[in-house]
Protein backbone atom coordinates (compact mmCIF):
# COMPACT_ATOMS: atom_id res chain seq x y z
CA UNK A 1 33.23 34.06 -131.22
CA UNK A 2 30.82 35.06 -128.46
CA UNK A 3 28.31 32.37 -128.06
CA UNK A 4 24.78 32.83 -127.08
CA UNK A 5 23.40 31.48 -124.35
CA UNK A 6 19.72 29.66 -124.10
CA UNK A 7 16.90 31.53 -122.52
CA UNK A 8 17.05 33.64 -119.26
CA UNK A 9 20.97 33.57 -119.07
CA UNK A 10 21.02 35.07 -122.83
CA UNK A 11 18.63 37.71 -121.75
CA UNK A 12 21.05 38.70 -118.27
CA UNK A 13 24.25 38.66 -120.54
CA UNK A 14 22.58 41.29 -122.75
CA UNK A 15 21.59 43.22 -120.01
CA UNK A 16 24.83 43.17 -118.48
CA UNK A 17 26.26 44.03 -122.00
CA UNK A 18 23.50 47.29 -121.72
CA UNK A 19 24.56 48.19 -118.33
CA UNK A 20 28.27 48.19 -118.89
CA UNK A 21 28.03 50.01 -122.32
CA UNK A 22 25.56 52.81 -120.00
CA UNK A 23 28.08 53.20 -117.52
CA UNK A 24 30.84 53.99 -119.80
CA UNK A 25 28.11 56.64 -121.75
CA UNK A 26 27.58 58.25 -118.50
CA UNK A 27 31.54 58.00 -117.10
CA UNK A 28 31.93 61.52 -118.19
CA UNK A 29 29.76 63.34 -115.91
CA UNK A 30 31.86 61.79 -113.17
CA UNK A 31 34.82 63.02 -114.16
CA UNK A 32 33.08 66.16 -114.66
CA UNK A 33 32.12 66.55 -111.29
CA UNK A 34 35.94 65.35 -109.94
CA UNK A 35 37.40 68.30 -112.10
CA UNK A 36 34.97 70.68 -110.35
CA UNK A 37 36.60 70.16 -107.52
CA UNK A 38 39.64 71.16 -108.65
CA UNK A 39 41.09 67.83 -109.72
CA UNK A 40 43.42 67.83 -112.70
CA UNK A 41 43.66 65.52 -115.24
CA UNK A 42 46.66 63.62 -113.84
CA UNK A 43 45.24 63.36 -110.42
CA UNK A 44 42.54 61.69 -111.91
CA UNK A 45 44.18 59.33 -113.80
CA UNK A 46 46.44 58.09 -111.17
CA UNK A 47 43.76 58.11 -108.60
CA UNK A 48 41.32 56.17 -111.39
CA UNK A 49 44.54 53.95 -111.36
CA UNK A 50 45.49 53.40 -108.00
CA UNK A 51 41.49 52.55 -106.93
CA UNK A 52 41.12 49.92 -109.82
CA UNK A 53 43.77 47.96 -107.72
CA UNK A 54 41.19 46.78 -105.00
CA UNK A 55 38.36 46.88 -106.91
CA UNK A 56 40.07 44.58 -109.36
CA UNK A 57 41.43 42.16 -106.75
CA UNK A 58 37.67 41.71 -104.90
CA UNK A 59 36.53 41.09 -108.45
CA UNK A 60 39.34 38.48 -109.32
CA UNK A 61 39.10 37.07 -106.14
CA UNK A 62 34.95 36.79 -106.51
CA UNK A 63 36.29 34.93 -109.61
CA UNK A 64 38.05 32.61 -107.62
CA UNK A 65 41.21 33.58 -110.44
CA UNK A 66 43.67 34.23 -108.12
CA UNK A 67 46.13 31.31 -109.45
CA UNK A 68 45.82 32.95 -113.16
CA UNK A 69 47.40 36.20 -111.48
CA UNK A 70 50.22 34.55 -110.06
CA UNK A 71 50.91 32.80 -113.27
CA UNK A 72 50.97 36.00 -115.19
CA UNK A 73 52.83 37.55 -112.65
CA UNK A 74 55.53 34.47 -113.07
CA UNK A 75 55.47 34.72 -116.88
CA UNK A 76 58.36 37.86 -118.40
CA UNK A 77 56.93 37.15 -121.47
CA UNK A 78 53.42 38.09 -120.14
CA UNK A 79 53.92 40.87 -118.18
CA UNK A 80 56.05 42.45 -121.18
CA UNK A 81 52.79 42.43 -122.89
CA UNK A 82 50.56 43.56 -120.06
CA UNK A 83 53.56 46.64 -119.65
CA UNK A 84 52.98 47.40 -123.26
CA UNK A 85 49.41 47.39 -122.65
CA UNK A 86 48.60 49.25 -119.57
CA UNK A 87 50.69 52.26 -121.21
CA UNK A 88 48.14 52.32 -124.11
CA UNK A 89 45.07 51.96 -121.77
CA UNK A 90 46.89 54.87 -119.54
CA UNK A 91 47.48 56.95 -122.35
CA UNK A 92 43.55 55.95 -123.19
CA UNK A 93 42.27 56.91 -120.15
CA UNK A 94 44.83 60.35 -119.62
CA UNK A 95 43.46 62.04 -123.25
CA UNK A 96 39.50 60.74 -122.78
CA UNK A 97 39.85 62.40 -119.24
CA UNK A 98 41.12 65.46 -120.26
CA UNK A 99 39.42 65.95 -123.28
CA UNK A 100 35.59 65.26 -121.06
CA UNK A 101 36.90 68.28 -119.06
CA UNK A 102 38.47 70.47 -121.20
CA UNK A 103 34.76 70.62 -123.37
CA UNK A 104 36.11 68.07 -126.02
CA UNK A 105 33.68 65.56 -125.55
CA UNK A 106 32.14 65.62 -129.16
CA UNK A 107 35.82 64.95 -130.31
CA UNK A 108 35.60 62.08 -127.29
CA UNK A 109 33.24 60.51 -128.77
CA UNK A 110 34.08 60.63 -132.11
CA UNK A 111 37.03 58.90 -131.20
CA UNK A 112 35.13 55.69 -129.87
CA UNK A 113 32.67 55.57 -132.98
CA UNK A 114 35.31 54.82 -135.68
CA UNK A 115 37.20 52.94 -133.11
CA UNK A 116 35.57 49.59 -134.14
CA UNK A 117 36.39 50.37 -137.86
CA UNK A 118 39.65 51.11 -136.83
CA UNK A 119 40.05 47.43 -135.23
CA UNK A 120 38.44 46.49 -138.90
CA UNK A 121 41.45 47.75 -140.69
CA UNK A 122 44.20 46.66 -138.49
CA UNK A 123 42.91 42.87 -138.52
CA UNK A 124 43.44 43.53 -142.28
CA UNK A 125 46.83 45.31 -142.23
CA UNK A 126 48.57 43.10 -139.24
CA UNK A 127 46.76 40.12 -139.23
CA UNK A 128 45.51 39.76 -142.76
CA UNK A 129 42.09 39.72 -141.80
CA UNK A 130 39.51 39.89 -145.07
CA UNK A 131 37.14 42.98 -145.42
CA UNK A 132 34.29 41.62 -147.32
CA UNK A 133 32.76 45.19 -149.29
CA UNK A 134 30.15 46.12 -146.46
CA UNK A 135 33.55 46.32 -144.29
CA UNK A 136 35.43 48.38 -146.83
CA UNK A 137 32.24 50.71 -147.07
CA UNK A 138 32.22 51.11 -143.10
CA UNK A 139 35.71 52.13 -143.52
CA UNK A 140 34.94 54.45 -146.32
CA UNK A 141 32.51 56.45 -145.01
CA UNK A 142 34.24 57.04 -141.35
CA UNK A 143 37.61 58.15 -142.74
CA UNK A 144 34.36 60.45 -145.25
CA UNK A 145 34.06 61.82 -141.52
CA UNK A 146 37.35 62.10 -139.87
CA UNK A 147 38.20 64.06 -142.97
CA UNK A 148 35.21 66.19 -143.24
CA UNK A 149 36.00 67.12 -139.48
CA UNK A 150 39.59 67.66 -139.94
CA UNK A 151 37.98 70.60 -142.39
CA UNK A 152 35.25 71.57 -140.01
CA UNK A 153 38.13 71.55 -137.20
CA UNK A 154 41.01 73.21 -139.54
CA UNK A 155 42.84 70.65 -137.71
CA UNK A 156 43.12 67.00 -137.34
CA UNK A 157 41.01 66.04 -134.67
CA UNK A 158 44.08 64.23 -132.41
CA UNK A 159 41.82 63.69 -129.47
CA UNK A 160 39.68 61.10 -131.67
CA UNK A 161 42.59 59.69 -133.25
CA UNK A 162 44.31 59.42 -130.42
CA UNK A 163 41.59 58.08 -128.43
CA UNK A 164 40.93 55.13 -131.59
CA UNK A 165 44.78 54.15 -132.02
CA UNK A 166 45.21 53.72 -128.48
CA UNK A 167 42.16 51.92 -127.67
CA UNK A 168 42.48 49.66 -130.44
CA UNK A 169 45.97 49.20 -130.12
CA UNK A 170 45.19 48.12 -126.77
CA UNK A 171 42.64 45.58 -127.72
CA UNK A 172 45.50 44.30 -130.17
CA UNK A 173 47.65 43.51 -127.04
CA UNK A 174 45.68 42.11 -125.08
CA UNK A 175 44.92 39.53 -127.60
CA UNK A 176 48.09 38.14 -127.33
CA UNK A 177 47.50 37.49 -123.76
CA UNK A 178 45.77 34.42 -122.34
CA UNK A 179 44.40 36.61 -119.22
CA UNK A 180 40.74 37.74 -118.90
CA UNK A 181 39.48 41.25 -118.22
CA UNK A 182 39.78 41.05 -114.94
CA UNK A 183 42.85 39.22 -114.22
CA UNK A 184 44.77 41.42 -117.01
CA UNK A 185 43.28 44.74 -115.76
CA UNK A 186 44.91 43.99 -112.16
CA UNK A 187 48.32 43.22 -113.34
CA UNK A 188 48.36 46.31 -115.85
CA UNK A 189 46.96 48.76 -112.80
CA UNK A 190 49.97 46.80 -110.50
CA UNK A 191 52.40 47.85 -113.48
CA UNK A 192 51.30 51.73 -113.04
CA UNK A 193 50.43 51.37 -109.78
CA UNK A 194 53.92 52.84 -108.25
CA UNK A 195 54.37 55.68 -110.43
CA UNK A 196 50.70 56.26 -109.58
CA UNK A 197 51.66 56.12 -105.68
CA UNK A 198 54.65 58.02 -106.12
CA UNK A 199 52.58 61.11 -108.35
CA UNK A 200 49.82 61.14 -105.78
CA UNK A 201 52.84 61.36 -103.00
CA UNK A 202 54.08 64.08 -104.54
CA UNK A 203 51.30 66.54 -104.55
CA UNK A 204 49.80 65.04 -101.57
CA UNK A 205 53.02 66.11 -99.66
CA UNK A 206 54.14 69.41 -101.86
CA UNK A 207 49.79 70.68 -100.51
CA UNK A 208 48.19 70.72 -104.05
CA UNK A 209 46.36 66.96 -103.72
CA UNK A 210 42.47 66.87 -103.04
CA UNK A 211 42.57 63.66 -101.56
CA UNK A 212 42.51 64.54 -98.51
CA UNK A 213 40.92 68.34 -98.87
CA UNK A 214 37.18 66.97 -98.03
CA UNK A 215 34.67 63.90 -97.75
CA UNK A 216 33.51 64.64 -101.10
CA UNK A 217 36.97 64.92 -103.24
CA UNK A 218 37.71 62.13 -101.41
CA UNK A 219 34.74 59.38 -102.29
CA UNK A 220 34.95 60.79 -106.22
CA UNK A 221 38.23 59.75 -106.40
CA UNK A 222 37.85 56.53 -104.83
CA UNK A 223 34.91 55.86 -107.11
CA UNK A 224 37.32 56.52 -110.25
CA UNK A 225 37.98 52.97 -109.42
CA UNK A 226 35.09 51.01 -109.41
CA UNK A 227 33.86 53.00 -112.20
CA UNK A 228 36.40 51.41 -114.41
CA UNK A 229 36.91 47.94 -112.87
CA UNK A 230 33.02 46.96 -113.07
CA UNK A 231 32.21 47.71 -116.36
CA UNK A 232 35.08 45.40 -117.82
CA UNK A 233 34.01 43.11 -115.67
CA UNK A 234 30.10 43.35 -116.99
CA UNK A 235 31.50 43.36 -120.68
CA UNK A 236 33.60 40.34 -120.06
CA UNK A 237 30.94 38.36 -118.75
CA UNK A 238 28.54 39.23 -121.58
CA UNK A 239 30.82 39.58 -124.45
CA UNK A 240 31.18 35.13 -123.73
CA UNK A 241 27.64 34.91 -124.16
CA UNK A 242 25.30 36.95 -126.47
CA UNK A 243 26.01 37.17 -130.06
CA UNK A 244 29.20 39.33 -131.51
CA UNK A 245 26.62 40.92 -133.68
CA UNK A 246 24.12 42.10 -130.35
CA UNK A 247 28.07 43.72 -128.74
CA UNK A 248 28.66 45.37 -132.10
CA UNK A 249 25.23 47.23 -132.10
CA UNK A 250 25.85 47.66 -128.04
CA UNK A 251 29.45 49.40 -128.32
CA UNK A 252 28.01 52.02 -130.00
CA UNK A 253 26.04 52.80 -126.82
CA UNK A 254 28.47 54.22 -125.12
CA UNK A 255 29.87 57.29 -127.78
CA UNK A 256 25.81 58.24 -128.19
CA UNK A 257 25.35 58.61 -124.90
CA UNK A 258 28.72 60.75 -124.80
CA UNK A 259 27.76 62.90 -127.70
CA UNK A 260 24.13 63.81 -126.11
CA UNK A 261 25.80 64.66 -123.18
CA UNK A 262 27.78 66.90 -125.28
CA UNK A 263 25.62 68.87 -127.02
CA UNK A 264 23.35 68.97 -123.96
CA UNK A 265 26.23 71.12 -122.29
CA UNK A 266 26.69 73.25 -125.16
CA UNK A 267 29.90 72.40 -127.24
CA UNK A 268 30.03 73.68 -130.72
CA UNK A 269 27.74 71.42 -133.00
CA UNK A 270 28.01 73.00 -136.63
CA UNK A 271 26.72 71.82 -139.56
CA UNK A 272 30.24 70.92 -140.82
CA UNK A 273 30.80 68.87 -137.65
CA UNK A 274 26.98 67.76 -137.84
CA UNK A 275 27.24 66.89 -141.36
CA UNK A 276 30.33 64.56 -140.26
CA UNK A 277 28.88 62.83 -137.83
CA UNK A 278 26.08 61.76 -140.07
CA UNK A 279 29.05 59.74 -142.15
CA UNK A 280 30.30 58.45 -138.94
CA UNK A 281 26.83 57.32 -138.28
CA UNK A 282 26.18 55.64 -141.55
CA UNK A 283 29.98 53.83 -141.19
CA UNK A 284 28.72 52.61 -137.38
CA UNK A 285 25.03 51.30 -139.41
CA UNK A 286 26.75 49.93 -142.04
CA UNK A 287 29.52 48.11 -139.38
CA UNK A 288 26.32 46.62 -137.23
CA UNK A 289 24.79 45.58 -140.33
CA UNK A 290 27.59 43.61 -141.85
CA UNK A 291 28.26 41.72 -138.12
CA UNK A 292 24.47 41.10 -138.04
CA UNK A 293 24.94 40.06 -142.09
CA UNK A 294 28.52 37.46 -140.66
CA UNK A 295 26.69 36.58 -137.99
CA UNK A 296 23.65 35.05 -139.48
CA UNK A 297 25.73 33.19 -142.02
CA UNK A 298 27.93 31.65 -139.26
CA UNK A 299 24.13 30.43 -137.68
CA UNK A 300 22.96 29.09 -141.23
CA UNK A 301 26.03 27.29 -141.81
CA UNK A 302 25.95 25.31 -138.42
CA UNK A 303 22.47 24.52 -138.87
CA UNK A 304 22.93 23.31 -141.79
CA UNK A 305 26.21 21.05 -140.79
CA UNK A 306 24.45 19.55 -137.61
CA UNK A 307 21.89 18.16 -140.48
């Protein structure tokens, strides 16, 4: 559990928490503006790949956790679970990219509101975590959405499935990793890093890469880097000290910001689709409300053991 810190440190973790959870709200408009220029989604991926590299290595070596690499580098058993997860944070990152450019990013954003109900129901179903009722209502009310979209849609709406499983399968990896976020985030972005090279290569040599086809292409694309890598780092750093019930009102952040971007650049917003993100809404309130409600009861009971 995420500890809080005492005075002015508790107040810069939850403003590092803020900042990170802005960033990722905003991430959109920069791939946006890469895919004006021409830049497809795989380009951007493997770009957003390859530039994480550096920017992940100044910020493990600012960390002084250069050792821990080498010792997850050393470890098979380690690295099969860092392969495992970089190609669900790669699929992650492929389908949010191309659905933010492709006017999907309602469906986006959908995808990263039920996410942390999603994580509520696999605890239960892998690791036999208990849902108390407020849990099992959360759950209720976003799958009330999903399937109230799936209608609106005529569809299933893959992108926010997609977009949920992966993420949260992702987060289920990782926990079986002793590495932090920004040790693990290297090694994964090493583990793609060749076929990355090798795409980029490809185009670069066959004339249809922007890499080199201007200033600007160029510094997006190098951006696509520490755009990801900082973040993580900012939501590592503050997830270790404010409450888990402050970073389960802040993850929310992120998706709002995503959606008013959204309708702000005109995707469809009907009342069927309105009327189903109102449940996915009230599953998000009820989900902060039941990790204040844990949270609160984890305080009492240590205040009242240290009686």
């Amino acid at each position: 559990m995420a500890s809080s810190a005492p005075g002015g440190d508790s107040r810069l973790a939850l403003g590092a928490g803020v900042l990170c959870y802005f960033i990722w709200g905003f991430v959109p408009l920069a791939f946006q503006a890469i895919h004006a220029l021409g830049v497809g989604p795989w380009e951007t991926l493997s770009e957003r790949i390859i530039w994480s590299i550096p920017t992940a290595a100044v910020l493990v070596a600012v960390a002084r956790q250069g050792r821990q690499v080498l010792a997850v580098l050393r470890n098979p058993k380690v690295l099969a679970w860092l392969g495992l997860s970089s190609l669900l944070i790669a699929a992650n990152w492929g389908v949010y990219i191309s659905a933010v450019t492709t006017g999907r990013l309602l469906e986006a954003s959908l995808g990263y509101y039920i996410n942390p109900l999603v994580n509520m129901a696999a605890g239960a179903l892998l690791f036999r975590e208990r849902i108390d009722r407020i849990g099992m209502a959360a759950i209720a009310l976003a799958l009330a959405g999903v399937a109230i979209q799936t209608l609106a849609l005529g569809q299933l709406p893959l992108t926010s499935i997609i977009l949920a499983l992966s993420f949260g399968g992702y987060g289920i990896v990782r926990k079986q990793v002793a590495a932090d976020a920004q040790t693990g985030l290297l090694v994964e972005c090493l583990l793609l890093g060749l076929p990355s090279l090798a795409y980029i290569a490809w185009i670069e040599t066959h004339g249809t890469g922007h890499f080199t086809a201007g200033p600007t292409a160029t510094l997006w694309l190098i951006a696509a880097g520490p755009i990801t890598a900082i973040p993580l780092a900012l939501f590592s750093w503050a997830a270790r000290r404010i409450p888990l019930s402050a970073m389960g009102f802040l993850q929310f952040l992120a998706p709002t910001i995503a959606f008013a971007i959204g309708v702000g650049e005109g995707e469809a917003f009907t009342p069927a689709r309105a009327l189903s993100f109102v449940f996915i809404w009230l599953g998000a309130a009820t989900f902060i409300y039941g990790a204040w409600r844990r949270s609160r009861q984890v305080e009492v009971r240590l205040a009242e053991a240290a009686e």
